[in-house]
Protein backbone atom coordinates (compact mmCIF):
# COMPACT_ATOMS: atom_id res chain seq x y z
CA UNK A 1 -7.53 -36.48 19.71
CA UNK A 2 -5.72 -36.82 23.15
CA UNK A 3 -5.55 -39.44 25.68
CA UNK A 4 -3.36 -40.05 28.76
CA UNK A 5 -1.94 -43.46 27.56
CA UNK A 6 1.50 -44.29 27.07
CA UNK A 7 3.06 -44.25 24.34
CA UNK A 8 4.31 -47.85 23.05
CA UNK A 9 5.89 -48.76 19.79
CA UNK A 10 3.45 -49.75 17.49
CA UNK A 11 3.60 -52.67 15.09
CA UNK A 12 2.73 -52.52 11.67
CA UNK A 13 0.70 -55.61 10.06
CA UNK A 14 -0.79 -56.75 6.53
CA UNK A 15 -4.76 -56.90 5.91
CA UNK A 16 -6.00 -60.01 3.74
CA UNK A 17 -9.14 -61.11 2.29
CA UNK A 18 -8.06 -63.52 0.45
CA UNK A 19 -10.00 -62.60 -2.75
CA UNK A 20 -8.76 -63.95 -5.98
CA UNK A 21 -10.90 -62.52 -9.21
CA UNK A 22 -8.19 -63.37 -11.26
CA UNK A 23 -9.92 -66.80 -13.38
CA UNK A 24 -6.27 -67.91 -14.12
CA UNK A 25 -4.74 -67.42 -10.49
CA UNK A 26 -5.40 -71.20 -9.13
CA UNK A 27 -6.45 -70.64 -5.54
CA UNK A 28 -3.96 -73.28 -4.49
CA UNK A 29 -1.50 -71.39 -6.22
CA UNK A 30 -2.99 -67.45 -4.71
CA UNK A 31 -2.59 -69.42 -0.97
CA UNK A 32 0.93 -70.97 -1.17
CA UNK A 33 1.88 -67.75 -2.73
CA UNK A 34 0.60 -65.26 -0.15
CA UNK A 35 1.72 -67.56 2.63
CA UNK A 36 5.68 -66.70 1.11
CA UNK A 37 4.59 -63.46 1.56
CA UNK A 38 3.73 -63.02 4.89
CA UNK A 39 6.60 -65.58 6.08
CA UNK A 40 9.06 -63.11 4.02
CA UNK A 41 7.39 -60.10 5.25
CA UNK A 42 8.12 -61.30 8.99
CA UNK A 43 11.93 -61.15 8.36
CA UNK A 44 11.36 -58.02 6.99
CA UNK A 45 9.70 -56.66 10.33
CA UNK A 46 5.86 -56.45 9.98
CA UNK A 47 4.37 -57.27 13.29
CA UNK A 48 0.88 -58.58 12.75
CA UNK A 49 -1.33 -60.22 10.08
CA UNK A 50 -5.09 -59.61 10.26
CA UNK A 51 -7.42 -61.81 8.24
CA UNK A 52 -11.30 -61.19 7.33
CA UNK A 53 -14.27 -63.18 6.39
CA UNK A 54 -17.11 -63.02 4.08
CA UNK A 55 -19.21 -66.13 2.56
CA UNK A 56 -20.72 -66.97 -0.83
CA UNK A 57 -18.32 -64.75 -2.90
CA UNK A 58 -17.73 -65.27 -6.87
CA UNK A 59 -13.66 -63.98 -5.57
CA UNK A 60 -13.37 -66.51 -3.34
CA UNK A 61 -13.73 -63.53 -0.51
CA UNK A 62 -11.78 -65.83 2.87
CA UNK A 63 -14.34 -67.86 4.17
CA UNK A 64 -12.00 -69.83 6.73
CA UNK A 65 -10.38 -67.54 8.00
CA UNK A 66 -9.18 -69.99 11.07
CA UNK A 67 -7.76 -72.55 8.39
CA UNK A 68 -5.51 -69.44 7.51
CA UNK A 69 -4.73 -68.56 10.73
CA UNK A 70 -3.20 -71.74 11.71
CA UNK A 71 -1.54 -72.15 8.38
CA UNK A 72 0.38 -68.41 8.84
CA UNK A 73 1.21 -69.75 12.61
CA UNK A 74 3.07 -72.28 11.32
CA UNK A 75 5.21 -70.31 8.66
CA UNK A 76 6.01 -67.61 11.28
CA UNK A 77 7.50 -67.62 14.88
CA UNK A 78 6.54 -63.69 15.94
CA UNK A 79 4.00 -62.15 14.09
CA UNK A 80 0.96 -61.35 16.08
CA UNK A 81 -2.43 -62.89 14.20
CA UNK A 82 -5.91 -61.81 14.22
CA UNK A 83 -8.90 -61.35 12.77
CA UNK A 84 -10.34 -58.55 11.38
CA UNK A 85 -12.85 -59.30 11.54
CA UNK A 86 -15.16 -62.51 11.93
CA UNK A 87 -18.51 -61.97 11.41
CA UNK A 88 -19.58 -63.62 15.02
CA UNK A 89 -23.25 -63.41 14.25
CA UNK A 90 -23.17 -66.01 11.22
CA UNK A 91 -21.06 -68.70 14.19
CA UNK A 92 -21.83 -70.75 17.16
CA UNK A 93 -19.73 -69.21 20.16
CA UNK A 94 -18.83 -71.69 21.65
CA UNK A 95 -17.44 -73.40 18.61
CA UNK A 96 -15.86 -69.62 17.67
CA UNK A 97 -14.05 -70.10 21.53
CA UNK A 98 -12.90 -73.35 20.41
CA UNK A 99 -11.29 -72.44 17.55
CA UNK A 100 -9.61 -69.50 18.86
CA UNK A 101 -8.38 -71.49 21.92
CA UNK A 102 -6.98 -73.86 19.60
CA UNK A 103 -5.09 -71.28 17.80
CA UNK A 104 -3.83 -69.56 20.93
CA UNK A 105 -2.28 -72.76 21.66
CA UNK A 106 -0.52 -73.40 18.35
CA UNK A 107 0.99 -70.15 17.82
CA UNK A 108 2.09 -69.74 21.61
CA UNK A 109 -0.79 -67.19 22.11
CA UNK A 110 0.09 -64.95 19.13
CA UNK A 111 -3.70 -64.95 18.13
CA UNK A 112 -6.26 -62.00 18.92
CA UNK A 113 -9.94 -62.80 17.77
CA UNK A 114 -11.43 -59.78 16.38
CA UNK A 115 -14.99 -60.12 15.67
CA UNK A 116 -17.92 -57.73 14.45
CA UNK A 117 -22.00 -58.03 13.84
CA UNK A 118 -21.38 -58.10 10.49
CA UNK A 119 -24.39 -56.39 7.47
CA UNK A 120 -24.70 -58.46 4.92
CA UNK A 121 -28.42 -59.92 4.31
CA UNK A 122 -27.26 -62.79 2.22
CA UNK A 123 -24.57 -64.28 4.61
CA UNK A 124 -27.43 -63.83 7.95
CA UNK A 125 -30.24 -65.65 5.75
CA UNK A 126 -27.81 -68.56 4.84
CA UNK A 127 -26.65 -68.71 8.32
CA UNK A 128 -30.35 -69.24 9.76
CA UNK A 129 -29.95 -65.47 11.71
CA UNK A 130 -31.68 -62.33 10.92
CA UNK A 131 -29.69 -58.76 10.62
CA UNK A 132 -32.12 -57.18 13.43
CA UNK A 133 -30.76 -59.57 15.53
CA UNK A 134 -27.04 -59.09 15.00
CA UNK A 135 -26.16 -56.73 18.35
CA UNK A 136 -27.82 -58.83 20.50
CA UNK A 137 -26.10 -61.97 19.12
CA UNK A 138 -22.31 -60.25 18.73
CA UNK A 139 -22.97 -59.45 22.47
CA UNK A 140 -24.20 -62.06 24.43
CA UNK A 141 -21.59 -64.32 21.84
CA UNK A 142 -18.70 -62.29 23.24
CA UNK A 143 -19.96 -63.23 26.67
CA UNK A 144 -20.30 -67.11 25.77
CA UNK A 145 -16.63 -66.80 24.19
CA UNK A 146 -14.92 -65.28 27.43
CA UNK A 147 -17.28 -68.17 29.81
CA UNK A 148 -15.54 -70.63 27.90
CA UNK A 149 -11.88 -69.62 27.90
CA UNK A 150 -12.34 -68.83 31.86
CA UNK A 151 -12.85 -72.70 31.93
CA UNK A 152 -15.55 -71.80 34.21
CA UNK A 153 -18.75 -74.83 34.47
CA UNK A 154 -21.19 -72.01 34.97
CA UNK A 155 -24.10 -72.46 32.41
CA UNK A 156 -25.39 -69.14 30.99
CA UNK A 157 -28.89 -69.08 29.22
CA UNK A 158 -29.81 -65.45 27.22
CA UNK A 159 -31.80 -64.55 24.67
CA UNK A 160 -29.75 -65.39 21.26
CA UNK A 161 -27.21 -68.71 22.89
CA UNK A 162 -27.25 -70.78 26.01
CA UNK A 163 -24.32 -72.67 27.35
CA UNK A 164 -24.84 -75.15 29.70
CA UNK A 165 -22.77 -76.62 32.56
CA UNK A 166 -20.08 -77.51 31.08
CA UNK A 167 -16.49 -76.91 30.38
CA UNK A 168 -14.97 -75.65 27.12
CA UNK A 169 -11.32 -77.74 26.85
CA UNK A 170 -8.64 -76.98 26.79
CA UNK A 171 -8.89 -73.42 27.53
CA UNK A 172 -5.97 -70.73 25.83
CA UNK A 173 -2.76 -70.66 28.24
CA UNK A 174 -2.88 -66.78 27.12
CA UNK A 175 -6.22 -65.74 26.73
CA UNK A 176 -6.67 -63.96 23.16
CA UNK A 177 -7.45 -60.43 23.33
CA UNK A 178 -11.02 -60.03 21.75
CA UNK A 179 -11.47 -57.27 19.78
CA UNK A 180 -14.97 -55.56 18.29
CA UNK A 181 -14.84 -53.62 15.08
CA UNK A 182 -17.54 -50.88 14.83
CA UNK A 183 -18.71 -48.44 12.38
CA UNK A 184 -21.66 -46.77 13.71
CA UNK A 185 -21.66 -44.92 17.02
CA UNK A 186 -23.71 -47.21 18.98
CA UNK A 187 -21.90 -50.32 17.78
CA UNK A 188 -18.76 -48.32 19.05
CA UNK A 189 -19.49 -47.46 22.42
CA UNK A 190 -20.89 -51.65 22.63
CA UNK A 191 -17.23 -52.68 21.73
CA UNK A 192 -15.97 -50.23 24.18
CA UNK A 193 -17.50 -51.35 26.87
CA UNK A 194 -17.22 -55.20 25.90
CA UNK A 195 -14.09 -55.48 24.00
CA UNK A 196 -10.52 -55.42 24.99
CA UNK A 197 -9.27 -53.00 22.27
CA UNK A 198 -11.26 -51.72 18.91
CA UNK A 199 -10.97 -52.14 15.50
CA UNK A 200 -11.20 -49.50 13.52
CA UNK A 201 -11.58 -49.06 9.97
CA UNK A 202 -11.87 -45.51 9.43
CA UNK A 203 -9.22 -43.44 11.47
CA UNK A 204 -12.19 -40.77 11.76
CA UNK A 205 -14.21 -43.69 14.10
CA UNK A 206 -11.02 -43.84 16.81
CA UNK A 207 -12.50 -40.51 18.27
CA UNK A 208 -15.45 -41.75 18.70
CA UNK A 209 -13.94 -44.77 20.47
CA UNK A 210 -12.07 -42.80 22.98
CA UNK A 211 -15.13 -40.88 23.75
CA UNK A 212 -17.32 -44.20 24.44
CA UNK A 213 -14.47 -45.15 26.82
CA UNK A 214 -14.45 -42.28 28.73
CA UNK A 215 -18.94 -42.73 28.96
CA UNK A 216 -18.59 -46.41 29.88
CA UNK A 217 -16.04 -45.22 32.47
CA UNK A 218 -13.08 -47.06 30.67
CA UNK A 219 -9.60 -45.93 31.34
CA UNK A 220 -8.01 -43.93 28.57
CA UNK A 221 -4.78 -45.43 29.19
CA UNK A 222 -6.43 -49.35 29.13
CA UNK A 223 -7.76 -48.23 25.28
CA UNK A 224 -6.54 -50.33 22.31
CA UNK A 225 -6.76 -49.69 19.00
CA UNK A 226 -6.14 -51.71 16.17
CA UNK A 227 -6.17 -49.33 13.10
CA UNK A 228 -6.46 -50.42 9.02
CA UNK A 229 -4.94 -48.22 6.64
CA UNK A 230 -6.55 -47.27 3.57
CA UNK A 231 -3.56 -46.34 1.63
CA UNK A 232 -1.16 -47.12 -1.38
CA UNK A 233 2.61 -46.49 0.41
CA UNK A 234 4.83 -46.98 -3.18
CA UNK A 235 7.95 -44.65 -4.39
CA UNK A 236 5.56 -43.06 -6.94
CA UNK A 237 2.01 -43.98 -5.70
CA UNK A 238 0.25 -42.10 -8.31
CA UNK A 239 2.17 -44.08 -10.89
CA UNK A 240 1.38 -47.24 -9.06
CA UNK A 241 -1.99 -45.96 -8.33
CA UNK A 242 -2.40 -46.07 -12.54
CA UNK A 243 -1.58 -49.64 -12.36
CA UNK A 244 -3.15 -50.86 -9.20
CA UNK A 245 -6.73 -48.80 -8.65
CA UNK A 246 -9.24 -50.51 -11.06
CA UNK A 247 -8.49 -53.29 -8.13
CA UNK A 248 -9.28 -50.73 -5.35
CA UNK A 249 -12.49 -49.63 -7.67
CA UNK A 250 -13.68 -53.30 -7.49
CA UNK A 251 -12.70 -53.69 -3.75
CA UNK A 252 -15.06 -51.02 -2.86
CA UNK A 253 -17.83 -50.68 -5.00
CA UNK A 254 -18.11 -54.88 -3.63
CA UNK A 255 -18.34 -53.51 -0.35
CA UNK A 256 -20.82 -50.91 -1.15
CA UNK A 257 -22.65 -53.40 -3.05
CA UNK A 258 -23.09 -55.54 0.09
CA UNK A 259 -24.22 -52.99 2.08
CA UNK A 260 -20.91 -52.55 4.09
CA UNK A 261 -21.55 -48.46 4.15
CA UNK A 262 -25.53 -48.35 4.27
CA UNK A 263 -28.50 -49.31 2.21
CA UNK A 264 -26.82 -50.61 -1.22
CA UNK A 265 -29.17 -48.57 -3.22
CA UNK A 266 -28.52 -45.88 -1.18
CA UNK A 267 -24.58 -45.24 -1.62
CA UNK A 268 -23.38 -44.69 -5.05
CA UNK A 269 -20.69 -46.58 -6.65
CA UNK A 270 -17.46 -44.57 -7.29
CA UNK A 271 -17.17 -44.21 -11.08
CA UNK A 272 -12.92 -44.59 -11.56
CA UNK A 273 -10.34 -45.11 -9.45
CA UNK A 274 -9.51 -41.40 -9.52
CA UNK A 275 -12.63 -40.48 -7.86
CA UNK A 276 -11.60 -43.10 -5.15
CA UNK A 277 -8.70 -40.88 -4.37
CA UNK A 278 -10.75 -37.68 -4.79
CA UNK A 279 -13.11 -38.72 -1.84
CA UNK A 280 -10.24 -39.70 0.57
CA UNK A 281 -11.06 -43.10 -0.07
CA UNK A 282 -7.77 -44.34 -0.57
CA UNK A 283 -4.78 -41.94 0.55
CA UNK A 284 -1.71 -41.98 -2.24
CA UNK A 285 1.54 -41.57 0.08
CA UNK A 286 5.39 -41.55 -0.73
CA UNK A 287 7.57 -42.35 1.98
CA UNK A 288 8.30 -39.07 3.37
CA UNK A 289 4.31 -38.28 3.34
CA UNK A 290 3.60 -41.54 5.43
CA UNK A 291 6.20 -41.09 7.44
CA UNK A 292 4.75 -37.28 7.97
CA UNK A 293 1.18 -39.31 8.44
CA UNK A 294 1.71 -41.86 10.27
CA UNK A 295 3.92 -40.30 12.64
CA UNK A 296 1.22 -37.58 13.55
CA UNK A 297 -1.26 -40.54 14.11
CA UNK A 298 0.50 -41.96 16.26
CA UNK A 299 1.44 -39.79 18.39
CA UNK A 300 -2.53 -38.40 18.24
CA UNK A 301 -3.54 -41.46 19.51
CA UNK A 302 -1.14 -43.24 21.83
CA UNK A 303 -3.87 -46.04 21.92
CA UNK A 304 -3.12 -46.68 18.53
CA UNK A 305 -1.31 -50.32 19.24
CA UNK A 306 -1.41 -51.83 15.43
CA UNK A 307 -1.58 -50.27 11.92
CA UNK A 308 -2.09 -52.26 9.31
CA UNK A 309 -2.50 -52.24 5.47
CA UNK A 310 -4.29 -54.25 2.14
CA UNK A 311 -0.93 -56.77 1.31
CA UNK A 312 -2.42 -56.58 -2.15
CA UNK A 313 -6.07 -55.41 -3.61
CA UNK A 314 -8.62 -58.35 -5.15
CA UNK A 315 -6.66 -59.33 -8.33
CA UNK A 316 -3.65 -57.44 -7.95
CA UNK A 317 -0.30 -59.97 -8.32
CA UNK A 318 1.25 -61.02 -5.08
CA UNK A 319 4.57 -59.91 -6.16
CA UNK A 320 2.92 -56.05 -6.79
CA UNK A 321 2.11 -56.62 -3.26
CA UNK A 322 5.21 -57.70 -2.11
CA UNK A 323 6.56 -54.08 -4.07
CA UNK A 324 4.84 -51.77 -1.49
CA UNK A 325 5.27 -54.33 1.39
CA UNK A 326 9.54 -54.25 1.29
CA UNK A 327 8.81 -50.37 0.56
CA UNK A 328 6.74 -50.22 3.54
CA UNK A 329 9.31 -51.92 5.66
CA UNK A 330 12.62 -49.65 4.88
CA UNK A 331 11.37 -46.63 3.88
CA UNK A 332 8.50 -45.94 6.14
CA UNK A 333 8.55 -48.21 9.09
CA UNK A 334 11.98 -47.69 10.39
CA UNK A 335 11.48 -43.78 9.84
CA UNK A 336 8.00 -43.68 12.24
CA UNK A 337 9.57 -45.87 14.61
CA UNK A 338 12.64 -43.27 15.01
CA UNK A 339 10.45 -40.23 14.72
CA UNK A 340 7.81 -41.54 17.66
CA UNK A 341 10.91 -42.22 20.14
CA UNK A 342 13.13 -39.54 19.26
């Protein structure tokens, strides 16, 4: 992968969902804990939070994730906050603008909105929308959303949302950058030709990115990338892997239940955690291997302005969490961060 972008130091973030299978984890208890967390994790250095969203969920999978997002503004002063992602096809986008601006303006315009067209059949049928529909809707939404925050009176009317002649108040003093996540290749080159930056899921999907931008005519150097990490960073990850990966075996096979990687009945479920590791589902790192890792990313892909990584997996404890989260912070972080500028 190779670009013509400046390098720039990249920040490193936690990835939340929120979900709590645990029966005797109160979720009052699960939010005031995880809200420590990412105030704590701030002093350590991470740079960013990112927060998803998924509805109807027997875990409790974050269903507001703007309710979070103003609660983490107000236990941090730095950290950048986004989402990652909102399913914009299940919202209103004027109301999603609303929000957003709101947030903007509470955290002194440390929010990004980072949205996607989502997959799941359940979530569109409960929402009134239909899955057929969902580029047409994540599109002409991200239109209504940037209307509104331009404070502009001009009424749009398209196929999926109309917006008439008025203003959206008050509009962000700093604009949030709004960010697509894509999986497929068309859905990639839409969010590079309508997004400010990309979130990507998969590092394999950032080369695809970069090659939309340069079709759409988009500037190497003006490509963002927001990148999630699927990896366990720990001192002896296979040991912690032991303890922790029956959590990454539910987190998946969830997602492949919902349809998050094709036709449910279509992708098989991954039998053990091992087999999770087998298929470079998960990557197993020590320090000096994510340094080695994360360094070469980087420096691959100068666009790369974010990576970020699972604080904790569905029903693993907060304070196993908060194990690989100090790890992360002085034994990897520090290292990358010498290694990209030296």
């Amino acid at each position: 992968m190779s670009g013509s972008a400046v390098i720039e130091e990249p920040t490193f973030g936690l990835w939340y969902d929120f979900r709590n299978p645990d029966p005797q984890r109160p979720f009052s208890r699960f939010y005031a804990e995880v809200l420590d967390q990412i105030a704590w994790a701030e002093s350590l250095g991470l740079g960013s939070v990112w927060l998803t969203e998924h509805h109807f969920c027997e875990d409790g999978y974050s269903p507001s994730p703007f309710v979070l997002a103003a609660a983490i503004g107000q236990r941090t002063t730095s950290m950048r906050i986004g989402t990652n992602l909102i399913v914009s096809p299940l919202h209103d986008p004027i109301r999603l603008a609303e929000d957003a601006a709101t947030l903007s303006l509470l955290t002194g315009g440390r929010f990004d909105l980072g949205v996607g067209q989502g997959y799941w059949e359940r979530e569109f049928a409960a929402f009134g929308q239909k899955v057929v529909n969902r580029p047409s809707l994540l599109e002409e939404g991200v239109a209504v959303i940037r209307r509104a925050w331009s404070g502009s009176r001009e009424p749009i009317e398209g196929r999926r949302y109309s917006l008439p002649a008025l203003p959206v108040t008050p509009v962000p003093e700093q604009p949030p950058q709004l960010l697509v996540g894509a999986m497929a290749d068309v859905a990639i080159e839409r969010a590079a030709r309508i997004a400010d930056g990309f979130l990507s899921t998969q590092n394999a999907h950032q080369a695809s990115y970069l090659a939309a931008c340069e079709r759409v005519g988009r500037p190497l150097d003006e490509a963002r990338i927001y990148a999630g990490q699927w990896a366990v960073i720990a001192e002896d990850p296979e040991r912690t892997w032991a303890r922790i990966g029956e959590h990454a075996l539910y987190q998946l096979n969830e997602y492949i239940s919902w349809g998050a990687f094709g036709p449910p009945d279509e992708v098989p479920r991954f039998p053990d955690a091992q087999s999770i590791v087998d298929a470079g589902a998960f990557q197993l790192w020590d320090a000096a291997t994510a340094v080695t890792e994360l360094t070469a990313l980087l420096r691959g892909c100068p666009q790369i302005r974010d990576v970020h990584f699972w604080a904790q997996l569905p029903g693993e404890s907060v304070e196993s969490g908060s194990e690989r989260v100090e790890y992360l912070a002085t034994q990897v972080m520090p290292q990358v961060r010498a290694a990209l500028t030296g």
